[in-house]
N, C-alpha and C. Protein backbone atom coordinates (compact mmCIF):
# COMPACT_ATOMS: atom_id res chain seq x y z
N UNK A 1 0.85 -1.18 0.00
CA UNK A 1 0.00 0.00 0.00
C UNK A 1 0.90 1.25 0.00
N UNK A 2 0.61 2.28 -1.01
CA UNK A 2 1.04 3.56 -1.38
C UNK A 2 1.01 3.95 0.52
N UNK A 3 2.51 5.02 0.70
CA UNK A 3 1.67 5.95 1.76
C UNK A 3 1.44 7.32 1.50
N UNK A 4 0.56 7.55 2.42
CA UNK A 4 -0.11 8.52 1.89
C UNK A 4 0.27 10.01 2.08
N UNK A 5 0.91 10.87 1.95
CA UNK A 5 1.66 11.84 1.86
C UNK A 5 0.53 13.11 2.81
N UNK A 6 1.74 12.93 3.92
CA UNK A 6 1.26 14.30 4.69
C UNK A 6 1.85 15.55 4.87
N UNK A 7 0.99 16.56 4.59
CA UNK A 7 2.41 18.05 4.43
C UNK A 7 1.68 18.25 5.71
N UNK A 8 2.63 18.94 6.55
CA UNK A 8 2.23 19.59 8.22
C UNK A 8 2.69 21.41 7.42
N UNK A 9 1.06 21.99 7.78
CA UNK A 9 1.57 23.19 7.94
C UNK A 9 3.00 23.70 8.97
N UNK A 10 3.65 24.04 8.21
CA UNK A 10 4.65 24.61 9.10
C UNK A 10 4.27 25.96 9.69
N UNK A 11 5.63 26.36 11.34
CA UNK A 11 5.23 28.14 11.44
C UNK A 11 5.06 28.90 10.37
N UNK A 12 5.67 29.03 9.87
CA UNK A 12 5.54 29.97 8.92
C UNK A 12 3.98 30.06 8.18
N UNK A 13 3.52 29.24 7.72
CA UNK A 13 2.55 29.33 7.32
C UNK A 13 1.11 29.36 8.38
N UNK A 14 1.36 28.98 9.51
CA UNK A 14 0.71 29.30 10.74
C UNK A 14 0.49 30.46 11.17
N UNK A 15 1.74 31.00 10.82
CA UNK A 15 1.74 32.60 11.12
C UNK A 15 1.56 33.67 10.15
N UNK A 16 1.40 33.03 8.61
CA UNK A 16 0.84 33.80 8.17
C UNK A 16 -0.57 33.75 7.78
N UNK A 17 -0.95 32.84 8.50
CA UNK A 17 -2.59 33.02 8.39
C UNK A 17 -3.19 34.07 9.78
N UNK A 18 -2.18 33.80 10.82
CA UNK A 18 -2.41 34.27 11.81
C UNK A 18 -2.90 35.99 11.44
N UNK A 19 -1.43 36.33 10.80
CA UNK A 19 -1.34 37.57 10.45
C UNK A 19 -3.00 38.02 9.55
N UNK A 20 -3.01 36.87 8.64
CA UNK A 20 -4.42 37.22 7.69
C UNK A 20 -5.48 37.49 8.86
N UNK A 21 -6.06 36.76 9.37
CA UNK A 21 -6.91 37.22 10.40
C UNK A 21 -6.59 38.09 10.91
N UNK A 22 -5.76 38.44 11.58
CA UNK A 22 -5.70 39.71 12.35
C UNK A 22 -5.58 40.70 11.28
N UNK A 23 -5.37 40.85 10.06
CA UNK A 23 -5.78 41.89 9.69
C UNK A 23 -7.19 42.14 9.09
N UNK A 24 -7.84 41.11 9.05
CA UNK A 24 -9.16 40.78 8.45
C UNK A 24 -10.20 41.77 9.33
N UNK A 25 -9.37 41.19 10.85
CA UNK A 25 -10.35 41.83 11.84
C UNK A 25 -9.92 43.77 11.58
N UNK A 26 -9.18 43.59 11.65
CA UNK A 26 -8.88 45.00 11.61
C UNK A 26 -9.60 45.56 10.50
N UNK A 27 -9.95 45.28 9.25
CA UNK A 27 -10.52 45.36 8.06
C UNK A 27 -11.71 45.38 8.83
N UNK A 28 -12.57 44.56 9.53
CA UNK A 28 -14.10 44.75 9.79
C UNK A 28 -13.98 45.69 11.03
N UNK A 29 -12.93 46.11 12.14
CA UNK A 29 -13.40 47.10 12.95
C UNK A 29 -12.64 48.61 12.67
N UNK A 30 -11.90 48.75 11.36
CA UNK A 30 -11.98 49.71 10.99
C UNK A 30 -13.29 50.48 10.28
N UNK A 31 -13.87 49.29 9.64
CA UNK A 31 -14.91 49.61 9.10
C UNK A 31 -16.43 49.72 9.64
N UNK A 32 -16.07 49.65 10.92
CA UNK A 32 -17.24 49.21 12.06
C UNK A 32 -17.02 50.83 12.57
N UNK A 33 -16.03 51.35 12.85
CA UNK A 33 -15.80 52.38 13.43
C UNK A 33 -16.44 54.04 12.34
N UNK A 34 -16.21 53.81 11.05
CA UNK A 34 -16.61 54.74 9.86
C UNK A 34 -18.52 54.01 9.61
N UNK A 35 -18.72 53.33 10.06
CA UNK A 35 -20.06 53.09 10.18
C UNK A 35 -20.70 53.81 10.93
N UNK A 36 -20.31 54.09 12.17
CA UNK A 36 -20.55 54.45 13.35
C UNK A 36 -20.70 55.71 13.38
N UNK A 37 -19.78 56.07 12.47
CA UNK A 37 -19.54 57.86 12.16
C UNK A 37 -20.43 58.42 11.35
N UNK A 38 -20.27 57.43 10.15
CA UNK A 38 -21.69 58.25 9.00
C UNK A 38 -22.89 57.73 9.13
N UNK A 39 -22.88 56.27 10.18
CA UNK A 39 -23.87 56.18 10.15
C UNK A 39 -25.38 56.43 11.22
N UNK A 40 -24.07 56.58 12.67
CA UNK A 40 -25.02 56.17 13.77
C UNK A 40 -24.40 54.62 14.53
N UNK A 41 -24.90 54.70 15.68
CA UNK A 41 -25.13 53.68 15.79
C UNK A 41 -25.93 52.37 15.50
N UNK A 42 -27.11 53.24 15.69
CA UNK A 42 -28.39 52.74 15.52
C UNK A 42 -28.58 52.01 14.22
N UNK A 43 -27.93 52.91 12.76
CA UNK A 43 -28.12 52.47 11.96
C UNK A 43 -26.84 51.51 11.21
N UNK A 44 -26.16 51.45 12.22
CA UNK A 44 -24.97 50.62 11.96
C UNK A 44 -25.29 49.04 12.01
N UNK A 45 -24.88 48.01 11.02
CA UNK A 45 -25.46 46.30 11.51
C UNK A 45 -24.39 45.50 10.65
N UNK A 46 -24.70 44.39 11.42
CA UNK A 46 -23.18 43.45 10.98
C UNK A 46 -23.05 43.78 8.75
N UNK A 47 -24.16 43.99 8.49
CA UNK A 47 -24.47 43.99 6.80
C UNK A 47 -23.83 45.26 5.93
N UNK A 48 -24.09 46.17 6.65
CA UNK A 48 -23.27 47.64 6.38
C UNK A 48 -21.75 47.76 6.77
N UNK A 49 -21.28 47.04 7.70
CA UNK A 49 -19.92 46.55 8.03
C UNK A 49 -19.26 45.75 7.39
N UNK A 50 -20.16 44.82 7.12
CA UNK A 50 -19.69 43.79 5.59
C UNK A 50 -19.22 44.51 4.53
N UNK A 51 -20.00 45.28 4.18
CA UNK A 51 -20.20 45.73 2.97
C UNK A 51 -18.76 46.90 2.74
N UNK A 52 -18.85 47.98 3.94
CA UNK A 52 -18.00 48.60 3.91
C UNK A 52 -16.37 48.17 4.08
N UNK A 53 -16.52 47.15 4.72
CA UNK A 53 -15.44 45.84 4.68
C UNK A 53 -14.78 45.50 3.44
N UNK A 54 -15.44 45.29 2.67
CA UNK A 54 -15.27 44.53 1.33
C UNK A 54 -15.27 43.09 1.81
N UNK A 55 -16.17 42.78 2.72
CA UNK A 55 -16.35 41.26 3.07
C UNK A 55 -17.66 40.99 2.97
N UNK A 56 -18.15 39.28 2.59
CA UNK A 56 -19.26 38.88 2.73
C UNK A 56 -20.00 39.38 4.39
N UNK A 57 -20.88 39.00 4.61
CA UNK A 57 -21.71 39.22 6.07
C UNK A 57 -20.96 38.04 6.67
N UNK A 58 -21.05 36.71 5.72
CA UNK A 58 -20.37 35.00 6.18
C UNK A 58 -19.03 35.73 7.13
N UNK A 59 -18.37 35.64 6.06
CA UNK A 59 -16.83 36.22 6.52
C UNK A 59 -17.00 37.40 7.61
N UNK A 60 -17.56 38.13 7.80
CA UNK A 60 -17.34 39.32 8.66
C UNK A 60 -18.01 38.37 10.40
N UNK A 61 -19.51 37.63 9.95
CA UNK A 61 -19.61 36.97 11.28
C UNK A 61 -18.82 35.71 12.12
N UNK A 62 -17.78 35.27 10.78
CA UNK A 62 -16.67 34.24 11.35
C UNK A 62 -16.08 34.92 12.30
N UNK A 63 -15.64 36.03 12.28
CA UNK A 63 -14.80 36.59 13.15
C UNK A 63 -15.41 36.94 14.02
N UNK A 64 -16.41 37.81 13.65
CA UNK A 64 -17.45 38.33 15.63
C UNK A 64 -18.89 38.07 15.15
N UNK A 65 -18.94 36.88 16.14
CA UNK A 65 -20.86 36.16 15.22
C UNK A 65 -21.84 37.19 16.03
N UNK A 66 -21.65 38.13 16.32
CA UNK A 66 -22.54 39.68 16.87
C UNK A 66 -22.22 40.95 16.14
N UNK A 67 -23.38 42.18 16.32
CA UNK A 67 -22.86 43.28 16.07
C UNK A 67 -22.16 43.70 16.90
N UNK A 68 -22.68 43.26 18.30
CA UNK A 68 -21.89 43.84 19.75
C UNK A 68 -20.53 43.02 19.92
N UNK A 69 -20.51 41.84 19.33
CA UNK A 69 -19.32 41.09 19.44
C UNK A 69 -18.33 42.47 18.48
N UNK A 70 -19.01 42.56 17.35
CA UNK A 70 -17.70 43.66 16.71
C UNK A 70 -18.14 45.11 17.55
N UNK A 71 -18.83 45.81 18.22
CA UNK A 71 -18.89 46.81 18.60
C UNK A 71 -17.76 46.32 19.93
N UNK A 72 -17.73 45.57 20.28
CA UNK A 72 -16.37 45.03 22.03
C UNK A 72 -15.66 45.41 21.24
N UNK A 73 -15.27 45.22 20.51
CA UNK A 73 -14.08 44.84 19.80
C UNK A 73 -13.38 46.03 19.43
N UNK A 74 -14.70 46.82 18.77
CA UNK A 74 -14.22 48.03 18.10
C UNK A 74 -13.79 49.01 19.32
N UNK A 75 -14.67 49.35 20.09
CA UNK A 75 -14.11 49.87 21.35
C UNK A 75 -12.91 50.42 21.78
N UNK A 76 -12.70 48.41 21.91
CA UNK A 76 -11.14 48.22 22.28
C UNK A 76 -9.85 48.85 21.27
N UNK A 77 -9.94 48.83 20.08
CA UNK A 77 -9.35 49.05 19.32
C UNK A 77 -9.54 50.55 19.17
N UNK A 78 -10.67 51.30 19.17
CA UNK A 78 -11.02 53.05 19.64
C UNK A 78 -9.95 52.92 20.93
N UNK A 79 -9.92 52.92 21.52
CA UNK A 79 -9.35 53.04 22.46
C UNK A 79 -8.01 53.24 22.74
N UNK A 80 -7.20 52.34 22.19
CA UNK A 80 -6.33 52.16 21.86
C UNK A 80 -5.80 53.51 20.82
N UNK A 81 -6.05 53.28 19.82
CA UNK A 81 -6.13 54.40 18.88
C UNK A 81 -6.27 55.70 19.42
N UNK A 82 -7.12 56.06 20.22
CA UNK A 82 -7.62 57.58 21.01
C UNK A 82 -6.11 57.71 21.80
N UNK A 83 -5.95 56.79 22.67
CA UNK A 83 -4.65 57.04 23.78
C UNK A 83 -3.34 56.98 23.06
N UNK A 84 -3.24 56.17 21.93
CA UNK A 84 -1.60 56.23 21.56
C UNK A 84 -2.01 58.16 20.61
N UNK A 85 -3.21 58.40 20.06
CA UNK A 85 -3.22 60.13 19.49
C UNK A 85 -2.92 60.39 20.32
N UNK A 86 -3.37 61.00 21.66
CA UNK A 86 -3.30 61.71 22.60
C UNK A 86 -2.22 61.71 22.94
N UNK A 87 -1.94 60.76 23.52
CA UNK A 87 -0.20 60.54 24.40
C UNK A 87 0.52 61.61 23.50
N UNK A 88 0.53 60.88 21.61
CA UNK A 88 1.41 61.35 21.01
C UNK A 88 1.35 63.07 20.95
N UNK A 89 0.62 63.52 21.00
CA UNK A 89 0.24 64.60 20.72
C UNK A 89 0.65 65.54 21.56
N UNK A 90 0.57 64.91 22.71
CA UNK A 90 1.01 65.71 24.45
C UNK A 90 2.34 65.74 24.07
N UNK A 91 3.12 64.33 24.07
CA UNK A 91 4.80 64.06 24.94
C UNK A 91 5.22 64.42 23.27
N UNK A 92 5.13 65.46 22.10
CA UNK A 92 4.99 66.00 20.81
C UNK A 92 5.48 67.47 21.35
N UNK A 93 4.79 67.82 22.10
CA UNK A 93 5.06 69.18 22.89
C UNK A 93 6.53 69.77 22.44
N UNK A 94 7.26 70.66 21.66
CA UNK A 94 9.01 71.23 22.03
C UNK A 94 8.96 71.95 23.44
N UNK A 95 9.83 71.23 23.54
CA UNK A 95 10.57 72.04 25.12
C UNK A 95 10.77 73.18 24.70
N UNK A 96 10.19 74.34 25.42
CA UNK A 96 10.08 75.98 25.71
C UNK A 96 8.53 76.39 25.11
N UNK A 97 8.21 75.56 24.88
CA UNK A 97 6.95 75.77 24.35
C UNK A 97 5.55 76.44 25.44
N UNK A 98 5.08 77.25 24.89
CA UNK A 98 3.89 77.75 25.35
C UNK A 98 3.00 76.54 26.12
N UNK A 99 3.35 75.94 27.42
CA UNK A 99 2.38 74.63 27.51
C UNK A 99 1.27 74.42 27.61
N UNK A 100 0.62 75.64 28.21
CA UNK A 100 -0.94 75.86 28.18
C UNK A 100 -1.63 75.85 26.96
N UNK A 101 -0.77 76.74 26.13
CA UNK A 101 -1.75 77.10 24.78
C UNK A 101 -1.30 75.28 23.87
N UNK A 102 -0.29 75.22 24.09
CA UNK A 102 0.13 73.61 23.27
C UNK A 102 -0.95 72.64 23.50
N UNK A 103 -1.03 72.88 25.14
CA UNK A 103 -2.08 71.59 25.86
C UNK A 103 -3.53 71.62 24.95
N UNK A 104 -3.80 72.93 25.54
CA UNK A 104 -5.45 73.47 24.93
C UNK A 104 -5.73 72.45 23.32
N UNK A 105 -4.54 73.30 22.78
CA UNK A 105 -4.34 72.60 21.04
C UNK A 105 -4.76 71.04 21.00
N UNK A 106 -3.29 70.50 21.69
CA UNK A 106 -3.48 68.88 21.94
C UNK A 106 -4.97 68.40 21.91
N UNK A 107 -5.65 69.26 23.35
CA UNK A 107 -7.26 68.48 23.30
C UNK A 107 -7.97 68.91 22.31
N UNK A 108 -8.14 70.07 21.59
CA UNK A 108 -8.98 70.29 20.77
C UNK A 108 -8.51 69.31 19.18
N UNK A 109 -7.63 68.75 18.92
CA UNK A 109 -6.95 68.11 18.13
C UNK A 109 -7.99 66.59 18.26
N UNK A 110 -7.86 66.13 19.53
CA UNK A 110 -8.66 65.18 20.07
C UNK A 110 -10.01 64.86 19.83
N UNK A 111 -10.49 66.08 19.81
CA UNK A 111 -11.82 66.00 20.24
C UNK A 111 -12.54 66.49 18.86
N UNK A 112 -12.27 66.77 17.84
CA UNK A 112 -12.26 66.94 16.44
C UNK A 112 -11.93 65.97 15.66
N UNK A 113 -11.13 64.85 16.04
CA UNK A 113 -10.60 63.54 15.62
C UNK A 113 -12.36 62.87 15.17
N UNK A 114 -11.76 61.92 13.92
CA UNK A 114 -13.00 61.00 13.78
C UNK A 114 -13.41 59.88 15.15
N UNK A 115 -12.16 59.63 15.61
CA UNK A 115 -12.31 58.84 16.38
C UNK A 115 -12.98 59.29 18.13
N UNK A 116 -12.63 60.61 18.54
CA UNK A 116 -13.89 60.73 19.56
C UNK A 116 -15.02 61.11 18.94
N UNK A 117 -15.57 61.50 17.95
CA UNK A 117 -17.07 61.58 16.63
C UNK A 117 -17.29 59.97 17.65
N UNK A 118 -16.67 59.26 16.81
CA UNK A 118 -17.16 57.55 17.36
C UNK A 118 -17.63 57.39 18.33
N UNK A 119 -16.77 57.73 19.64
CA UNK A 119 -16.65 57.51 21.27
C UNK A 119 -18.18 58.31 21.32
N UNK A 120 -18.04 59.42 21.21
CA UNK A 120 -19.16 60.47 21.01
C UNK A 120 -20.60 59.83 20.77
N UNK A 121 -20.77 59.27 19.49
CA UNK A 121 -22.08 58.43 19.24
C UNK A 121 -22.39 57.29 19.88
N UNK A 122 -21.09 56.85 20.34
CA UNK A 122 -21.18 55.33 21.22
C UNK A 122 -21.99 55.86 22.60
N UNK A 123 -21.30 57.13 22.95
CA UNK A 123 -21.62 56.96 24.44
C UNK A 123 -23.29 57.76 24.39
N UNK A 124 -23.73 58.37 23.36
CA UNK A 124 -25.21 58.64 23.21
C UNK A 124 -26.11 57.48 23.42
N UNK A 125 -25.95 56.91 22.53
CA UNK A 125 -26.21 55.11 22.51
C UNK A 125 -26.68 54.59 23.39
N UNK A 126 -25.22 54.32 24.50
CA UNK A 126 -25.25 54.06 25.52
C UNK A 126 -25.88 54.13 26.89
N UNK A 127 -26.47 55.72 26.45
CA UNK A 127 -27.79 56.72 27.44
C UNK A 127 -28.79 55.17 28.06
N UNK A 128 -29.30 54.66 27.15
CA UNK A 128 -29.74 53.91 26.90
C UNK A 128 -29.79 52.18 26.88
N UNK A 129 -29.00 52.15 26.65
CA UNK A 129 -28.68 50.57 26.33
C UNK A 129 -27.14 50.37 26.85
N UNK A 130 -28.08 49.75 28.39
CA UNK A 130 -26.64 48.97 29.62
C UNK A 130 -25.96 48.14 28.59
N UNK A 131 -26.11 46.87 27.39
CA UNK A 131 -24.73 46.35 27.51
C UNK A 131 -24.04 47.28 26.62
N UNK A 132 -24.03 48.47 26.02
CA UNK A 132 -23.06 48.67 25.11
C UNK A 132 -22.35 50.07 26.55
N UNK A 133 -23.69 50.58 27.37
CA UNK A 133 -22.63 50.89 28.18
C UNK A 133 -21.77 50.31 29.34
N UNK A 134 -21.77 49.22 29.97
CA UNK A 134 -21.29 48.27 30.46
C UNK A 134 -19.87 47.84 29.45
N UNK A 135 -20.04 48.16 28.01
CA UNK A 135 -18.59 47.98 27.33
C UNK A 135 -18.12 49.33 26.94
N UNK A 136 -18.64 50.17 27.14
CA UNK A 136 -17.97 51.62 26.96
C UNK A 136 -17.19 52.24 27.97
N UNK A 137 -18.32 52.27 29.45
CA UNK A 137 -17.53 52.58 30.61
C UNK A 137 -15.98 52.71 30.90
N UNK A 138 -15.78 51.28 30.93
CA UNK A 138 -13.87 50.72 31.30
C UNK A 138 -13.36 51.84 30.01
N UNK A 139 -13.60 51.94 29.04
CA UNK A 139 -12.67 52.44 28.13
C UNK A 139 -12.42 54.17 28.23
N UNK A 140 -13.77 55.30 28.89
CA UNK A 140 -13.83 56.21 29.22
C UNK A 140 -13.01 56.26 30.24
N UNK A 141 -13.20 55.65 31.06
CA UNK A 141 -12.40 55.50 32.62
C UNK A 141 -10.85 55.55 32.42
N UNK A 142 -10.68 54.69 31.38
CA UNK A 142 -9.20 54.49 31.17
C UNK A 142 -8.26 55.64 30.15
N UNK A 143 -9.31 56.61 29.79
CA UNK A 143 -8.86 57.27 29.03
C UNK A 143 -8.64 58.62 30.01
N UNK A 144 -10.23 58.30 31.12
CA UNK A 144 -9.46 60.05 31.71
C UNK A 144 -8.54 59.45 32.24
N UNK A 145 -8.06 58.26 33.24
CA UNK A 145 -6.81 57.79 33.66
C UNK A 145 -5.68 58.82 33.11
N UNK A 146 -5.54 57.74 31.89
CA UNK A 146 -4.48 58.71 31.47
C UNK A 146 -4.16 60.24 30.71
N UNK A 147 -5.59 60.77 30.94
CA UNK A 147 -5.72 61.70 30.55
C UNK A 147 -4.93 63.04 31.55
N UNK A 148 -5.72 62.71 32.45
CA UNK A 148 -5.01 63.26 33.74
C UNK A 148 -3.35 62.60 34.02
N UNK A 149 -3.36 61.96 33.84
CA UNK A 149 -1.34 60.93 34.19
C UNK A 149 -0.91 61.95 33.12
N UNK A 150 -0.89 62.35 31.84
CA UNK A 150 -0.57 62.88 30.78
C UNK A 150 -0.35 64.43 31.29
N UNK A 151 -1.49 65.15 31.70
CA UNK A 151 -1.23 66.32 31.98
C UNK A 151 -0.49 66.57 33.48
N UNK A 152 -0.10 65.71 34.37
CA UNK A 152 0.48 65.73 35.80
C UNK A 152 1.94 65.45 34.71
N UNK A 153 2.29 65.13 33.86
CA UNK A 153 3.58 64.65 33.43
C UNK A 153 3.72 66.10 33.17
N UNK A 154 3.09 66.81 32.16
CA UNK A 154 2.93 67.97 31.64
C UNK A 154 3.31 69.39 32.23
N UNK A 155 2.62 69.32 32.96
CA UNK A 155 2.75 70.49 34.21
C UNK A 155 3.25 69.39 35.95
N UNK A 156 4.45 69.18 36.03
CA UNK A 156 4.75 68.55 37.29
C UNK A 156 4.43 69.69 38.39
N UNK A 157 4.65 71.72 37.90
CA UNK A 157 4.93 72.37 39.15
C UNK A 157 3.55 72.97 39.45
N UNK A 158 2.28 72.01 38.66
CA UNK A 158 1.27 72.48 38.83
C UNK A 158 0.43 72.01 40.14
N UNK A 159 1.40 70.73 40.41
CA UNK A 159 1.25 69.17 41.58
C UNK A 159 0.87 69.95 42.85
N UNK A 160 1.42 70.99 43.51
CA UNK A 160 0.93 71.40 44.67
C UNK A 160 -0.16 72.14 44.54
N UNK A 161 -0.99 72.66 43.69
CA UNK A 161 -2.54 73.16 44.09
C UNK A 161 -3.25 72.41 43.44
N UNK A 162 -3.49 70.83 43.98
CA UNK A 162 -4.16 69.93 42.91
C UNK A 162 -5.74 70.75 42.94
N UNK A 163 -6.40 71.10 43.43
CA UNK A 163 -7.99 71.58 43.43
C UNK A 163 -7.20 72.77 42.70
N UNK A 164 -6.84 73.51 42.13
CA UNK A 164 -6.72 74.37 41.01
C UNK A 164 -6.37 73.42 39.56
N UNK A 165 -5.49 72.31 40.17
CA UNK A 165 -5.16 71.99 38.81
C UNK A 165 -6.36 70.95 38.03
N UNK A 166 -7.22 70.23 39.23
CA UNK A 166 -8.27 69.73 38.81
C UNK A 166 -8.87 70.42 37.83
N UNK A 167 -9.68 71.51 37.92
CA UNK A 167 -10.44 72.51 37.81
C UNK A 167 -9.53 72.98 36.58
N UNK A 168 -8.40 72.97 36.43
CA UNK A 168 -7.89 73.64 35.02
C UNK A 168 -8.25 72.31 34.23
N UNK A 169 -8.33 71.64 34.47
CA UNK A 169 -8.21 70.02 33.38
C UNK A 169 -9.52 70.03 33.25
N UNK A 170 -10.98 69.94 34.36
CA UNK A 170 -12.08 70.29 33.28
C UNK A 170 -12.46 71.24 33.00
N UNK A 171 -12.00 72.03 32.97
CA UNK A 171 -12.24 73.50 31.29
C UNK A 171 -11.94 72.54 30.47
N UNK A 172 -10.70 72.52 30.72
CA UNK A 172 -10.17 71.99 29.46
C UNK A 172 -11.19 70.97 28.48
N UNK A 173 -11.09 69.96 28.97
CA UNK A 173 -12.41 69.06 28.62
C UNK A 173 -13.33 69.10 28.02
N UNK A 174 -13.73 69.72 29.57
CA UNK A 174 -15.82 70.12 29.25
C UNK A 174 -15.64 71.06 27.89
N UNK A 175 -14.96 72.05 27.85
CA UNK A 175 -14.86 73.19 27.27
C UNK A 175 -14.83 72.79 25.83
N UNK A 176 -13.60 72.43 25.57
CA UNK A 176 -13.20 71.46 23.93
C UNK A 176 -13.79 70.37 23.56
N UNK A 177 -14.90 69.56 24.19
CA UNK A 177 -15.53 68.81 23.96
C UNK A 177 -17.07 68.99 23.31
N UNK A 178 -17.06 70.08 24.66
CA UNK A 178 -18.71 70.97 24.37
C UNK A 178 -18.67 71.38 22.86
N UNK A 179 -17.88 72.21 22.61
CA UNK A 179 -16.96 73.12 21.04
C UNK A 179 -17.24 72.07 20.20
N UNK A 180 -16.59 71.11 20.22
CA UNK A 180 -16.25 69.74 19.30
C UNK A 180 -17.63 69.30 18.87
N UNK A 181 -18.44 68.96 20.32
CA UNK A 181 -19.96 68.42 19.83
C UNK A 181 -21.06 69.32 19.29
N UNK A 182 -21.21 70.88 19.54
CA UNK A 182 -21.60 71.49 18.92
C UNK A 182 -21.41 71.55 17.36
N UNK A 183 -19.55 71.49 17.22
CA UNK A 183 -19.82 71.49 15.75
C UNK A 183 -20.57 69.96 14.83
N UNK A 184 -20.33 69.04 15.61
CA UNK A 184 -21.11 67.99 15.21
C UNK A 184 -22.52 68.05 15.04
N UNK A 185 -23.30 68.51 16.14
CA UNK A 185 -24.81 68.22 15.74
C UNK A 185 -25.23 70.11 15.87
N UNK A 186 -24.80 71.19 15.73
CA UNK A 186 -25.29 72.41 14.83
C UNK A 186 -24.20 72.79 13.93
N UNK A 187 -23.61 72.27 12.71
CA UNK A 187 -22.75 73.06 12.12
C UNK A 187 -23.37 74.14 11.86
N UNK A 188 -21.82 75.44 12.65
CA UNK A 188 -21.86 76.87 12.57
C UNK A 188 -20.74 77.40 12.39
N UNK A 189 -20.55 78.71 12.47
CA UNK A 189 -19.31 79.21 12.43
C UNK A 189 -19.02 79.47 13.72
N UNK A 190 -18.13 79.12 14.69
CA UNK A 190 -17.52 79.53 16.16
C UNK A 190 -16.41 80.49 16.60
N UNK A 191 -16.79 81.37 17.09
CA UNK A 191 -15.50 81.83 16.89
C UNK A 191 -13.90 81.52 17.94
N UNK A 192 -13.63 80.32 17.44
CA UNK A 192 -12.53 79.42 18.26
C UNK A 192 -11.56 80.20 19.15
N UNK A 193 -11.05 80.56 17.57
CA UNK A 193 -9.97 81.30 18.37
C UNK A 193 -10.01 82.44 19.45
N UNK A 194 -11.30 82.98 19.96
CA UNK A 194 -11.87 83.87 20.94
C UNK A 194 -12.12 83.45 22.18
N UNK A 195 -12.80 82.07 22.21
CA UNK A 195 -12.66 80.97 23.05
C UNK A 195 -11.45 80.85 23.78
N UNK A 196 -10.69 80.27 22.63
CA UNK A 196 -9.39 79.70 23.00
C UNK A 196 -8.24 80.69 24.10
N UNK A 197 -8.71 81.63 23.73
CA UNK A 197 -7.72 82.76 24.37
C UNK A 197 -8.45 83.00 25.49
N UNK A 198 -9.92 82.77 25.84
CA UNK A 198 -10.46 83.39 27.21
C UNK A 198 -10.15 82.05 27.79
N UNK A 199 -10.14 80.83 27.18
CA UNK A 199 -10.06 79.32 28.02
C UNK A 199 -8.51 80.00 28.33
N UNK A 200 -7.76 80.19 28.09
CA UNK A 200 -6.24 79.96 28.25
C UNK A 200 -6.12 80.97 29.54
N UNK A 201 -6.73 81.95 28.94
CA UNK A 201 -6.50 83.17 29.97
C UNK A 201 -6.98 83.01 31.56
N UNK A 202 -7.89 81.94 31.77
CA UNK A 202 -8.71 81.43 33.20
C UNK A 202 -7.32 80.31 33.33
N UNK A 203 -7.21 79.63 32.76
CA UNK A 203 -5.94 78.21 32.54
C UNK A 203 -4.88 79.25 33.58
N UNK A 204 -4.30 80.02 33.05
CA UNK A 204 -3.27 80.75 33.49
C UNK A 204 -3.21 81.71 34.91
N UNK A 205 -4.88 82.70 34.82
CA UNK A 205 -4.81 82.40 36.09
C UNK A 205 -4.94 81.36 37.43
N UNK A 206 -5.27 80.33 37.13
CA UNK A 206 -5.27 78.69 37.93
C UNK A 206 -3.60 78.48 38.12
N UNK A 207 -3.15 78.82 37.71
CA UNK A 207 -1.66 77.73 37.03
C UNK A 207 -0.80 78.59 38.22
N UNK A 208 0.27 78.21 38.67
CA UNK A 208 1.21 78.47 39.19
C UNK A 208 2.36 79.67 38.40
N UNK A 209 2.73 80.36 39.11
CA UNK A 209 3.79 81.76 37.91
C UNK A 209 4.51 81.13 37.51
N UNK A 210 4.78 80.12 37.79
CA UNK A 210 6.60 79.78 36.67
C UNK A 210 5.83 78.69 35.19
N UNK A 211 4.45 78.84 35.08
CA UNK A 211 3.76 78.18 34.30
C UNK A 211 3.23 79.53 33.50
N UNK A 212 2.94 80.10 34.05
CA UNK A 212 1.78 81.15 33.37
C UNK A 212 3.05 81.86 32.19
């Protein structure tokens, strides 16, 4: 009797399937995320993700057999994405630099991004419907984390009047966020840069003199 000839996938070829999937997924929660944006949540579904995918619905539910299975997912991957912008954007800063007005920049950079648009519609959503906020929560949490770790790196000689420096970090926030979502659901003309200089100018009186 003939024998019968066995090929063993080798690593290599293990790992490059590996690689195929993982970018596959990335292919459906990039495209889960630009759903989200033009479309809503609401009107976002595993079929419009497919589609925008360039994948069957088959293929897109092999990987997450839910919409919420790819909305976890996407999240995680928002998330990710939001904190390595940010970080970069902060520890980007040149030394001698204006740090207040740099900072201000940094968040408004943020918060104009497609990717808090996303966070933004997710957490509307969410008003509503515990499991998608039950998977949103941890990722907000973890972002002011280091939102705040980011700006204590930023301003170290701001550390001794923390209740001033609190209070400078949500302006900051509330302030560039409020701005950000206005231009989302009334596009108008704002006048930013008028803003920006009265936010800075409260920033500065908060801040310590060797900051201001």
């Amino acid at each position: 009797m003939a024998k019968r000839s066995t090929k063993a996938s080798g690593p290599g070829e293990q790992g490059w399937q590996a690689q195929k999937s993982a970018a596959t997924r990335d292919q459906i929660l990039g495209a889960a995320v630009r759903c989200i944006v033009e479309l809503g949540y609401s009107r976002t579904t595993t079929m419009k993700i497919a589609e925008r995918a360039g994948l069957s619905r088959g293929a897109t539910l092999h990987h997450f057999p839910s919409k919420l299975d790819i909305i976890r997912a996407a999240v995680d991957y928002l998330h990710e994405k939001r904190l390595r912008a940010f970080r970069n954007s902060v520890t980007s800063i040149p030394e001698g630099t204006d740090r207040i007005k740099a900072a201000t920049e940094a968040y408004w950079q943020h918060a104009t991004h497609p990717i808090f648009v996303a966070f933004f519609e997710l957490s509307v959503a969410a008003r509503t419907d515990k499991e998608l906020e039950a998977i949103l929560r941890p990722a907000q949490t973890a972002f002011d984390e280091e939102w705040y770790k980011t700006a204590q790196e930023l301003f170290p000689e701001w550390q001794s009047d923390k209740e001033a420096f609190d209070l400078a970090l949500s302006l900051v926030q509330h302030l560039m966020e409020g701005i950000a979502v206005s231009y989302m659901t009334h596009p108008r003309q704002h006048n930013l840069d008028r803003l920006r200089e009265y936010l800075e100018d409260r920033l500065r009186e908060l801040a310590p003199e060797e900051i201001r």
